[in-house]
N, C-alpha and C. Protein backbone atom coordinates (compact mmCIF):
# COMPACT_ATOMS: atom_id res chain seq x y z
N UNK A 1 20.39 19.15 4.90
CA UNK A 1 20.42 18.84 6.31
C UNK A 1 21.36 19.83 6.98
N UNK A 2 20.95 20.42 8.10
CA UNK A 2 21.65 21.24 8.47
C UNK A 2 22.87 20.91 10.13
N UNK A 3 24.12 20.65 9.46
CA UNK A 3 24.88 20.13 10.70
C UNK A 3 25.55 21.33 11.63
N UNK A 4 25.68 21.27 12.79
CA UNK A 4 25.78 22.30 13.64
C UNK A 4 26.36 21.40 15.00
N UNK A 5 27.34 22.29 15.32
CA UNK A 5 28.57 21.31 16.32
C UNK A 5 27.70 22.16 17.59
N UNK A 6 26.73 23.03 17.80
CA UNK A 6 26.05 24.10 19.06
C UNK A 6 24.87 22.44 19.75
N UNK A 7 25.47 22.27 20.72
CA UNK A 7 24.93 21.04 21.32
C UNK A 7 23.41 21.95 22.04
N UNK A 8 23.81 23.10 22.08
CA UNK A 8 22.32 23.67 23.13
C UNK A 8 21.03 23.57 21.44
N UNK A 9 21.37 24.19 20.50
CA UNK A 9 20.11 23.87 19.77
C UNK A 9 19.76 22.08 19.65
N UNK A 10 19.93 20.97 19.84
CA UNK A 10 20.14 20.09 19.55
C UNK A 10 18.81 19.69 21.15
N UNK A 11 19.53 20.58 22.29
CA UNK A 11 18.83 20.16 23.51
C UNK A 11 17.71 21.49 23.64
N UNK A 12 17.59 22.07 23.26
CA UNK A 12 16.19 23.05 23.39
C UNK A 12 15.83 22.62 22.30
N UNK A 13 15.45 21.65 20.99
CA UNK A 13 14.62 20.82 19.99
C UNK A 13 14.18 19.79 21.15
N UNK A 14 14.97 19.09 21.57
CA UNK A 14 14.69 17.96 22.87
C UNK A 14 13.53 18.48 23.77
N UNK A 15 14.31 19.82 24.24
CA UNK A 15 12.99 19.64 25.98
C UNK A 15 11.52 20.32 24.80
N UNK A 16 11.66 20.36 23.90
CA UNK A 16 9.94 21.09 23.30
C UNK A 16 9.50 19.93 22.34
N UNK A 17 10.38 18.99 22.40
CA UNK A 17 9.52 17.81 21.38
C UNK A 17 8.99 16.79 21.96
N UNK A 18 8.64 15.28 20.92
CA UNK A 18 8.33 14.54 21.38
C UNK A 18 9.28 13.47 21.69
N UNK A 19 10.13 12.95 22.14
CA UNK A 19 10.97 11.99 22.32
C UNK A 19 10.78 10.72 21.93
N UNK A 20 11.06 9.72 21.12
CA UNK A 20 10.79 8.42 20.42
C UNK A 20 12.25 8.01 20.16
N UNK A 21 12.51 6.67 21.09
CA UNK A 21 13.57 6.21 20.94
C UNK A 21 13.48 5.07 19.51
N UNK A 22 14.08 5.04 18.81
CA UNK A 22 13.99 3.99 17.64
C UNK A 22 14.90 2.59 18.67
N UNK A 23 13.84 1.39 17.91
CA UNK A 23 13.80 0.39 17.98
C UNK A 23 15.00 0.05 17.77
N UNK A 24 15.18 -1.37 18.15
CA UNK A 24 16.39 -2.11 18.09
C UNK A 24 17.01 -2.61 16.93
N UNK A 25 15.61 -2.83 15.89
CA UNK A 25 15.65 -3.43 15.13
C UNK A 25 14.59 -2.64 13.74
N UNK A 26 15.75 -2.02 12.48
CA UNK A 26 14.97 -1.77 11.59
C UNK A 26 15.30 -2.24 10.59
N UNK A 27 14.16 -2.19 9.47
CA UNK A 27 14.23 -2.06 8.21
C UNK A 27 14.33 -1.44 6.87
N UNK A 28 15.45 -1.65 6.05
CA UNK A 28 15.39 -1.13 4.95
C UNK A 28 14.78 -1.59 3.55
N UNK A 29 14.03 -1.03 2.63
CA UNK A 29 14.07 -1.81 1.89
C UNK A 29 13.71 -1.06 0.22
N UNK A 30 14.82 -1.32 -0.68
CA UNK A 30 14.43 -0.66 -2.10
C UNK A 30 12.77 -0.65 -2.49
N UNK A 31 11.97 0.30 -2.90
CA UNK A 31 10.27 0.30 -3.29
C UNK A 31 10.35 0.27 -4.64
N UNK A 32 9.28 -0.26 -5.39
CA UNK A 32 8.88 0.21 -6.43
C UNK A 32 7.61 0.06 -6.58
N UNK A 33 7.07 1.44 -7.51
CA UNK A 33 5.71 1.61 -7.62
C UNK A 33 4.93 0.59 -8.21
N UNK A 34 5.62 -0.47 -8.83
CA UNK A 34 4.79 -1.35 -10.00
C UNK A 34 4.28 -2.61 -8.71
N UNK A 35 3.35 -3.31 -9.13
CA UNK A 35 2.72 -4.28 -8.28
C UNK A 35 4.24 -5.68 -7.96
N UNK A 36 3.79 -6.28 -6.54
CA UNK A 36 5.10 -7.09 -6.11
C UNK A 36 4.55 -8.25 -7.25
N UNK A 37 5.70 -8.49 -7.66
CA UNK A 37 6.16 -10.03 -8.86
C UNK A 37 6.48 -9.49 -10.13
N UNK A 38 6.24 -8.23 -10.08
CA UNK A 38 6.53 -7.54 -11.57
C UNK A 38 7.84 -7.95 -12.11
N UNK A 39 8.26 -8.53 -13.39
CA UNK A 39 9.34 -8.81 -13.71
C UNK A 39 10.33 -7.62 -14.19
N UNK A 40 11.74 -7.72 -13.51
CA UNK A 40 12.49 -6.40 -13.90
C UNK A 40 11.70 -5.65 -13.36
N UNK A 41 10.85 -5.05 -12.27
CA UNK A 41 10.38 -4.23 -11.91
C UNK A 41 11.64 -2.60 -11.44
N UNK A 42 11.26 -1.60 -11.69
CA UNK A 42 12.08 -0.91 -11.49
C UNK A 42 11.78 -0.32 -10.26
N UNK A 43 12.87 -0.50 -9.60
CA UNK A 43 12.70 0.37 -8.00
C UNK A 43 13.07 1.96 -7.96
N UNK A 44 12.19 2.95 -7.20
CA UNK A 44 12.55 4.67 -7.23
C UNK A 44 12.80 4.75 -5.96
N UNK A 45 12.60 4.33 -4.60
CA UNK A 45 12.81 4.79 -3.52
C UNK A 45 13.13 3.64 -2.47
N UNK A 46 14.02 4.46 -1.76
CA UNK A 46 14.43 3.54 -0.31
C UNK A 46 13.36 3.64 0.73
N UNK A 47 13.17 2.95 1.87
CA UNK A 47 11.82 2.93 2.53
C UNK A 47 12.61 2.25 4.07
N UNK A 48 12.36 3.20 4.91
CA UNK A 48 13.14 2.69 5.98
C UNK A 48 12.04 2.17 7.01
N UNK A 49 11.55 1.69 7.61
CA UNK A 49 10.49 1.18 8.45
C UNK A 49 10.89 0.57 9.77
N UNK A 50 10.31 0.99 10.75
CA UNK A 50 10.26 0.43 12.04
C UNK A 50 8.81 0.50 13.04
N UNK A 51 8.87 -0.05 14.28
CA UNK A 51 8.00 0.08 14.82
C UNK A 51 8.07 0.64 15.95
N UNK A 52 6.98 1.27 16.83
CA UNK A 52 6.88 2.17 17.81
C UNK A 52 5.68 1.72 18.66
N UNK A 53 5.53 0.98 19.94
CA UNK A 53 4.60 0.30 20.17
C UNK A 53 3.42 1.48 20.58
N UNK A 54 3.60 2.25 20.65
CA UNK A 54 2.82 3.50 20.72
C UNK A 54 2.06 3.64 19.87
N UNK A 55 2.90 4.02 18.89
CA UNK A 55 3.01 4.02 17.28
C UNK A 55 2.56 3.67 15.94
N UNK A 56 2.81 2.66 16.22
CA UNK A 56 2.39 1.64 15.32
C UNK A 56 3.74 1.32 14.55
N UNK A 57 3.33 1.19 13.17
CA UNK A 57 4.84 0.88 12.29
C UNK A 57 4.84 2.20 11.28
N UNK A 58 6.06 2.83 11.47
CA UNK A 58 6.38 4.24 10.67
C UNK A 58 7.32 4.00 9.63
N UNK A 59 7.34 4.76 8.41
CA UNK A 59 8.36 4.47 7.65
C UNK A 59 8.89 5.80 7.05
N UNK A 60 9.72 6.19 6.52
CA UNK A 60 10.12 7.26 6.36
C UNK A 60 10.98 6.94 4.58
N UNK A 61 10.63 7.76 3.91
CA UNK A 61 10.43 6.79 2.24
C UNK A 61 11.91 8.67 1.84
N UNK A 62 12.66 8.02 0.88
CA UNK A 62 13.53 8.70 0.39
C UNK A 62 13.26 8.57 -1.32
N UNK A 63 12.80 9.75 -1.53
CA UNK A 63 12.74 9.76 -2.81
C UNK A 63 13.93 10.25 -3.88
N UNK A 64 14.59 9.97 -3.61
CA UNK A 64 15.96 11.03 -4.40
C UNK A 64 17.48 10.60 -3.69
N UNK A 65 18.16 10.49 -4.55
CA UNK A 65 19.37 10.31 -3.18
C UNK A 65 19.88 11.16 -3.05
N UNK A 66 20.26 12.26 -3.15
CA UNK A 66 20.39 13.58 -2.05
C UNK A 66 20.22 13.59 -0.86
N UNK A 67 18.86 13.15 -0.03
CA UNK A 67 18.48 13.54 1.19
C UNK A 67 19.19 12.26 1.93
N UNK A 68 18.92 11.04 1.00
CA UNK A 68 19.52 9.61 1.41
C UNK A 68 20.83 10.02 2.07
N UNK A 69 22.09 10.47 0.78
CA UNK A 69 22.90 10.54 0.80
C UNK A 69 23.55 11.41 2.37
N UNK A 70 22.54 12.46 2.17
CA UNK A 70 22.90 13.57 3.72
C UNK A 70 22.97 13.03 4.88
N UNK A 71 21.59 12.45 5.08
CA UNK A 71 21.17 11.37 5.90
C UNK A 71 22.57 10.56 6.71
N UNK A 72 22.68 9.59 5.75
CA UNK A 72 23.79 8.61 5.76
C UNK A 72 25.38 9.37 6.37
N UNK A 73 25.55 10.31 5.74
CA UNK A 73 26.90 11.16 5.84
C UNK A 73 26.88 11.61 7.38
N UNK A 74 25.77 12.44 7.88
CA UNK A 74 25.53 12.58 8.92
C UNK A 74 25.38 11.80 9.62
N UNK A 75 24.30 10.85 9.79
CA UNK A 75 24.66 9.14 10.82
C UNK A 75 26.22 9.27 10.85
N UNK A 76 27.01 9.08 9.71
CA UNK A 76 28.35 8.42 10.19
C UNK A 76 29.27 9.63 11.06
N UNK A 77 29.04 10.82 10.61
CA UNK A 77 29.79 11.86 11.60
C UNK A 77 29.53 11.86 13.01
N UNK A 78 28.08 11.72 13.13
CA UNK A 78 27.83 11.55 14.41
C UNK A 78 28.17 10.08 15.42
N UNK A 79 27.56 9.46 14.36
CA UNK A 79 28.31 8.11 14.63
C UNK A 79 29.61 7.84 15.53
N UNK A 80 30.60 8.68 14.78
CA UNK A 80 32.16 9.03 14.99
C UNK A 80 32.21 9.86 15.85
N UNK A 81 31.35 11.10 16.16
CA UNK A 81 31.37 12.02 17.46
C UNK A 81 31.07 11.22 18.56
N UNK A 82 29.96 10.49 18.43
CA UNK A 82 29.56 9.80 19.94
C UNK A 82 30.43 8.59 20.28
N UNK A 83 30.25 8.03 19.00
CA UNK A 83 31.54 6.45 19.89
C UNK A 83 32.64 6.02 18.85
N UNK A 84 33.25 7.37 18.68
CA UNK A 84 34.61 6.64 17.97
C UNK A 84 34.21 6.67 16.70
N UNK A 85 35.49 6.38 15.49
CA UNK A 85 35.25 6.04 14.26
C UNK A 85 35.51 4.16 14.46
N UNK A 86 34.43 4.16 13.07
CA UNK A 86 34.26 2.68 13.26
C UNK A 86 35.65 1.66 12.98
């Protein structure tokens, strides 16, 4: 993930994209490939899901925790740039 304190690339991605505010309300939830009731089933990926009345319902699936991990690290920096540390 690439972090960058240059607020103008951040707003020329803005005026050429599509804008989608995320919902109020999402979901996370551990996946696993084996069918639901499987006993001890083993879970491989996180699965984040919300909806977009446009949209429909999108989910965005993390296979690895690396990207998870970036992800997360970044939410909280920014997090802390826009309103404070928690």
């Amino acid at each position: 993930m690439n972090e960058t304190s240059d607020w103008s690339k951040s707003s020329k991605a803005i005026d050429n994209a599509r804008l989608i505010e995320v919902p109020d309300s999402l979901d996370v939830f551990s996946w696993s490939p084996q069918p639901p009731g499987t006993p001890n089933a083993k879970t491989t990926q996180v699965h984040l899901h919300f909806s977009i009345p446009s949209l429909g319902t999108l989910f965005v699936r993390f296979k690895g925790p690396g990207t998870l991990d970036e992800l997360i690290s970044a939410l909280q920096k920014h997090r802390a740039d826009v309103w404070g540390p928690k």
